[in-house]
N, C-alpha and C. Protein backbone atom coordinates (compact mmCIF):
# COMPACT_ATOMS: atom_id res chain seq x y z
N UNK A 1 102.43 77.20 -160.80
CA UNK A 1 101.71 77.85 -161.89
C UNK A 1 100.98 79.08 -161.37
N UNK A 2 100.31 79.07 -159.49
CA UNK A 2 99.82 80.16 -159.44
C UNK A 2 100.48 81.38 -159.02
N UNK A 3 101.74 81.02 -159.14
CA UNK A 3 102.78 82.13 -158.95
C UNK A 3 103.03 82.71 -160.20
N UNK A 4 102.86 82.05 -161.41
CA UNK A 4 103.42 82.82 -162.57
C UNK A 4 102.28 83.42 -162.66
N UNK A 5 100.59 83.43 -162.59
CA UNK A 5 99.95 83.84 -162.79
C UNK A 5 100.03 85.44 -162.14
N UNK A 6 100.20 85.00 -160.87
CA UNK A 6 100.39 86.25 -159.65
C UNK A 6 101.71 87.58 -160.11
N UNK A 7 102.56 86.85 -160.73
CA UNK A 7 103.80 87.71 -161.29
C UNK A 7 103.00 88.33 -162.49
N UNK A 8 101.93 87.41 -163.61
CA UNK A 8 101.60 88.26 -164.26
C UNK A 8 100.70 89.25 -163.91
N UNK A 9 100.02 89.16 -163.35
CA UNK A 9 99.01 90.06 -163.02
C UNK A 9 99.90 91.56 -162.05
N UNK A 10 100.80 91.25 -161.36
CA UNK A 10 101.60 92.04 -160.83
C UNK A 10 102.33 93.30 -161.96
N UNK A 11 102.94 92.58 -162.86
CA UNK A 11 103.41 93.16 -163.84
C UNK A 11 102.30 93.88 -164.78
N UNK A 12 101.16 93.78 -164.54
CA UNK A 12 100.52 94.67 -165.13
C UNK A 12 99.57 95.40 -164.83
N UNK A 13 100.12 95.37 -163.44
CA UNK A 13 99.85 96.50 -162.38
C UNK A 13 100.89 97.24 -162.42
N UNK A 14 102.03 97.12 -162.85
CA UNK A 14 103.67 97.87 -163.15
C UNK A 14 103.16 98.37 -164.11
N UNK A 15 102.63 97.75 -165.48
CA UNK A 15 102.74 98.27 -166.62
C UNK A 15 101.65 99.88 -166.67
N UNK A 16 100.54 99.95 -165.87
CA UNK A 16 99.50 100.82 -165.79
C UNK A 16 99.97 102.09 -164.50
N UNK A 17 101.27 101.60 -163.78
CA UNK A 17 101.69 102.96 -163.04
C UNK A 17 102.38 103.86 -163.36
N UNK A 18 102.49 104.81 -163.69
CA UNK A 18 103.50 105.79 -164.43
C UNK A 18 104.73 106.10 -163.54
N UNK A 19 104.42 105.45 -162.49
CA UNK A 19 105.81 106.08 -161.77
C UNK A 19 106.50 104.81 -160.98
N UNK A 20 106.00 103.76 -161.56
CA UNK A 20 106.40 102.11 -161.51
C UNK A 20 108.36 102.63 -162.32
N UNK A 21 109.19 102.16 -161.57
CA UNK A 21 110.03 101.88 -162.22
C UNK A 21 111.04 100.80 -162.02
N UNK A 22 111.35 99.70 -162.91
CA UNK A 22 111.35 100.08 -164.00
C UNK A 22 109.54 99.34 -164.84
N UNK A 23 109.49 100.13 -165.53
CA UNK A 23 107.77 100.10 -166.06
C UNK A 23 107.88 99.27 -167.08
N UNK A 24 107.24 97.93 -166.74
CA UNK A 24 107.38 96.83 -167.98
C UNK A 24 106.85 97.27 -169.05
N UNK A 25 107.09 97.11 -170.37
CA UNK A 25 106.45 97.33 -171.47
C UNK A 25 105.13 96.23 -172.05
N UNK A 26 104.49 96.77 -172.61
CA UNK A 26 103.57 95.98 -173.54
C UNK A 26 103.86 94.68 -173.92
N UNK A 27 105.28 94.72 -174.69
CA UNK A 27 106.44 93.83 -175.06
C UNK A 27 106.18 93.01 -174.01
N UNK A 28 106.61 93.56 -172.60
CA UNK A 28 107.07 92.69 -172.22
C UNK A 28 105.92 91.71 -171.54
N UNK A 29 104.86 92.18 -171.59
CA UNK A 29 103.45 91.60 -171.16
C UNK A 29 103.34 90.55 -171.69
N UNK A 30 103.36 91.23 -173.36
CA UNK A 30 102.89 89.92 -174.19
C UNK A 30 103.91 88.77 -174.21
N UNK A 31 105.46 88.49 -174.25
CA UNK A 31 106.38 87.89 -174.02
C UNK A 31 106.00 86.58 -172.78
N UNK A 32 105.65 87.61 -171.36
CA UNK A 32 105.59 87.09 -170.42
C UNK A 32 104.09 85.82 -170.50
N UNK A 33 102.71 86.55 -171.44
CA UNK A 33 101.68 86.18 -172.00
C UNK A 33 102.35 84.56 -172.56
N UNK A 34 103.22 85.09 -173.56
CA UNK A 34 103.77 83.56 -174.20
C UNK A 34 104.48 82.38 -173.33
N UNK A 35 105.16 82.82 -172.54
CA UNK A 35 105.74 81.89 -171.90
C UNK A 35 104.96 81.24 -171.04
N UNK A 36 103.63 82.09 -170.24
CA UNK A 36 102.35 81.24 -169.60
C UNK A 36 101.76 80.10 -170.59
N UNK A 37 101.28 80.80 -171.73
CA UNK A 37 101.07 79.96 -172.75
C UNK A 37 101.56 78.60 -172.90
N UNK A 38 103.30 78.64 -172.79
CA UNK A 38 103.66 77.55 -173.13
C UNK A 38 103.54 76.31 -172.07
N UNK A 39 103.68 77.05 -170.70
CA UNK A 39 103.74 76.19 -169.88
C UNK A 39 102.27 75.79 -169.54
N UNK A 40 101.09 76.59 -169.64
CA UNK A 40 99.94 75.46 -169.73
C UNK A 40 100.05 74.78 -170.97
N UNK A 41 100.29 74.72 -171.99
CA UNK A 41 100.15 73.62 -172.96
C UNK A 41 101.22 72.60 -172.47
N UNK A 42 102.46 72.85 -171.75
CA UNK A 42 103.04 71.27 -171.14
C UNK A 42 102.41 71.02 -170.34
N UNK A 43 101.33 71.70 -169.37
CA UNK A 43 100.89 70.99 -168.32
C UNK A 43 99.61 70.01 -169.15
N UNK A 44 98.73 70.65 -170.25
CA UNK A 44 97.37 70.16 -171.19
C UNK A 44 98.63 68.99 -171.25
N UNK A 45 99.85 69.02 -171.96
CA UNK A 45 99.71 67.65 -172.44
C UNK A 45 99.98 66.36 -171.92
N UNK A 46 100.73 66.88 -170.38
CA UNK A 46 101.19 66.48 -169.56
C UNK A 46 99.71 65.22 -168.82
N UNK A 47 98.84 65.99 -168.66
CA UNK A 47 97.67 65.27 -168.49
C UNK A 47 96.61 64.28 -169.58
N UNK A 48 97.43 64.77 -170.90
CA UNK A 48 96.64 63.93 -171.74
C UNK A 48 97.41 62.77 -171.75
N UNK A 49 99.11 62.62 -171.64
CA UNK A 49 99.87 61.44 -171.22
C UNK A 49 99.32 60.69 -170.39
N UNK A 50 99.02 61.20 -169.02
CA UNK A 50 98.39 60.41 -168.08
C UNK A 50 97.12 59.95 -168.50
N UNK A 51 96.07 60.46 -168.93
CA UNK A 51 95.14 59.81 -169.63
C UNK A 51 94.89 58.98 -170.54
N UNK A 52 96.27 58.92 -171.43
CA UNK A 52 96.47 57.57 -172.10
C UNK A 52 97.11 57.19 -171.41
N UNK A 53 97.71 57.26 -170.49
CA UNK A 53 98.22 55.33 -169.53
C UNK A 53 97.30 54.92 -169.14
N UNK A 54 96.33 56.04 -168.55
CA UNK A 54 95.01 55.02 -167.88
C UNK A 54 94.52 54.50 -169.25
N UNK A 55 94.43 54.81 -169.80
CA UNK A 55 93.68 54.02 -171.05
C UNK A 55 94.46 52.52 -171.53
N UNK A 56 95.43 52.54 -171.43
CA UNK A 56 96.72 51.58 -171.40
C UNK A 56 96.76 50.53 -170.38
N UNK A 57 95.99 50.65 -169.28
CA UNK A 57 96.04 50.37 -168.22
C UNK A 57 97.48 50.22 -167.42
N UNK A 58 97.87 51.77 -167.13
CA UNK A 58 98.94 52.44 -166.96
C UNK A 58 100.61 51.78 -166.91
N UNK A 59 100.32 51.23 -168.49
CA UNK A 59 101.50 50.67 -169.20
C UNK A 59 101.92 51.79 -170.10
N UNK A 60 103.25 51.77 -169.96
CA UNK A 60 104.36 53.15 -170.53
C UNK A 60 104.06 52.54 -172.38
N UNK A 61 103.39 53.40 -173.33
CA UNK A 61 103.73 53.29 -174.09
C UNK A 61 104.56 53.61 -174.90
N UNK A 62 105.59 53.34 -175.54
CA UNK A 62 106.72 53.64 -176.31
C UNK A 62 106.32 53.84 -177.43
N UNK A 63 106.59 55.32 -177.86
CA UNK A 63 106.43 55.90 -179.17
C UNK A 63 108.32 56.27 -179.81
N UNK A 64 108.52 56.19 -181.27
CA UNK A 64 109.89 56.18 -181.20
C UNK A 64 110.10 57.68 -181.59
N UNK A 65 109.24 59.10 -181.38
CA UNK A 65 109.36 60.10 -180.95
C UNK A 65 110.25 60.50 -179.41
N UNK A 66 109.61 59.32 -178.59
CA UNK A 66 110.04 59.48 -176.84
C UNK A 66 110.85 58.63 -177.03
N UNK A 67 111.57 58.11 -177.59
CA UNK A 67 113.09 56.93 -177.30
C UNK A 67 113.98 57.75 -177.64
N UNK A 68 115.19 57.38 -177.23
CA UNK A 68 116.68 58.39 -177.12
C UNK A 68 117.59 57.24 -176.63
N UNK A 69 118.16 57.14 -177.54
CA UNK A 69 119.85 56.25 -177.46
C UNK A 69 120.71 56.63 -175.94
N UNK A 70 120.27 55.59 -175.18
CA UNK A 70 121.80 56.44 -174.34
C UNK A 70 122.57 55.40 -173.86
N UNK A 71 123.51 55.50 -172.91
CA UNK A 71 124.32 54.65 -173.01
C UNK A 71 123.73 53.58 -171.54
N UNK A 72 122.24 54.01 -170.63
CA UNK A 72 122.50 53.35 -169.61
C UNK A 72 121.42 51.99 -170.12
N UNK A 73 120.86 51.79 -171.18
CA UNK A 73 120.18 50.87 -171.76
C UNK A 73 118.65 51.22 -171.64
N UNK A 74 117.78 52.13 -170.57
CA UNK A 74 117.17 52.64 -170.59
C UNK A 74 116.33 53.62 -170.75
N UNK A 75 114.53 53.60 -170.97
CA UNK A 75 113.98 54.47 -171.93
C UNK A 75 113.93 55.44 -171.18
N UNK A 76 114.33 56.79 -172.19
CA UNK A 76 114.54 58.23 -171.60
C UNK A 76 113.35 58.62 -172.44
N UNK A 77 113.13 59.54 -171.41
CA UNK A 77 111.17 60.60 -171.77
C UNK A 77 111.68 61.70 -171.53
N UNK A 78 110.79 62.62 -172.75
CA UNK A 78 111.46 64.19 -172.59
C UNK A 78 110.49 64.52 -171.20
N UNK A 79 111.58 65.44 -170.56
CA UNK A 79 111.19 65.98 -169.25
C UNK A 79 111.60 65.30 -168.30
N UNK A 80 112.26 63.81 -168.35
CA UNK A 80 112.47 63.14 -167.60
C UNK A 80 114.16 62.73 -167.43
N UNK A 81 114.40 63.37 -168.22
CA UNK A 81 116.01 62.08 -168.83
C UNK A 81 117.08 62.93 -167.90
C-alpha cells in the first residue's frame, strides 16, 4: 500500500513538471486517486471481517452473500477462492 502511495505522490510530481514526459494528466491523478480509494476500503473492510471473528470467537461466519457453489464441496470467500 506504501508503494501505491509513493507512485502517487510521484505522479504528481510528473503532473506539476512541464518538461516531465510523458506528463500525467489531472485525469489521470484523479483515476489513480480512485483506485487508492478502492483498495483502502478492501483493506477498512478487510479488518472489520477480522473484527467480527474476534467477536465470533474466531469462528468463520457464513453469510449466503460469501457462499459459491463449487464443485470441491467447500466454502469459497471472495478474495480467497
Amino acid at each position: 500500500m506504501s508503494q501505491k502511495f509513493q507512485q502517487f505522490y510521484w505522479l504528481c510530481q510528473q503532473n506539476m513538471d512541464p518538461s516531465a514526459m510523458p506528463r500525467p494528466t489531472s485525469q489521470d491523478l484523479a483515476g489513480y486517486w480512485d483506485m487508492l480509494q478502492l483498495s483502502i476500503e478492501d483493506v477498512s473492510m478487510k479488518f472489520d471481517e477480522l473484527h467480527q471473528l474476534k467477536l465470533n470467537d474466531w469462528k468463520i461466519i457464513e453469510s449466503p452473500e460469501r457462499k459459491c457453489p463449487n464443485t470441491s464441496g467447500s466454502l469459497w470467500i471472495w478474495g480467497r477462492g
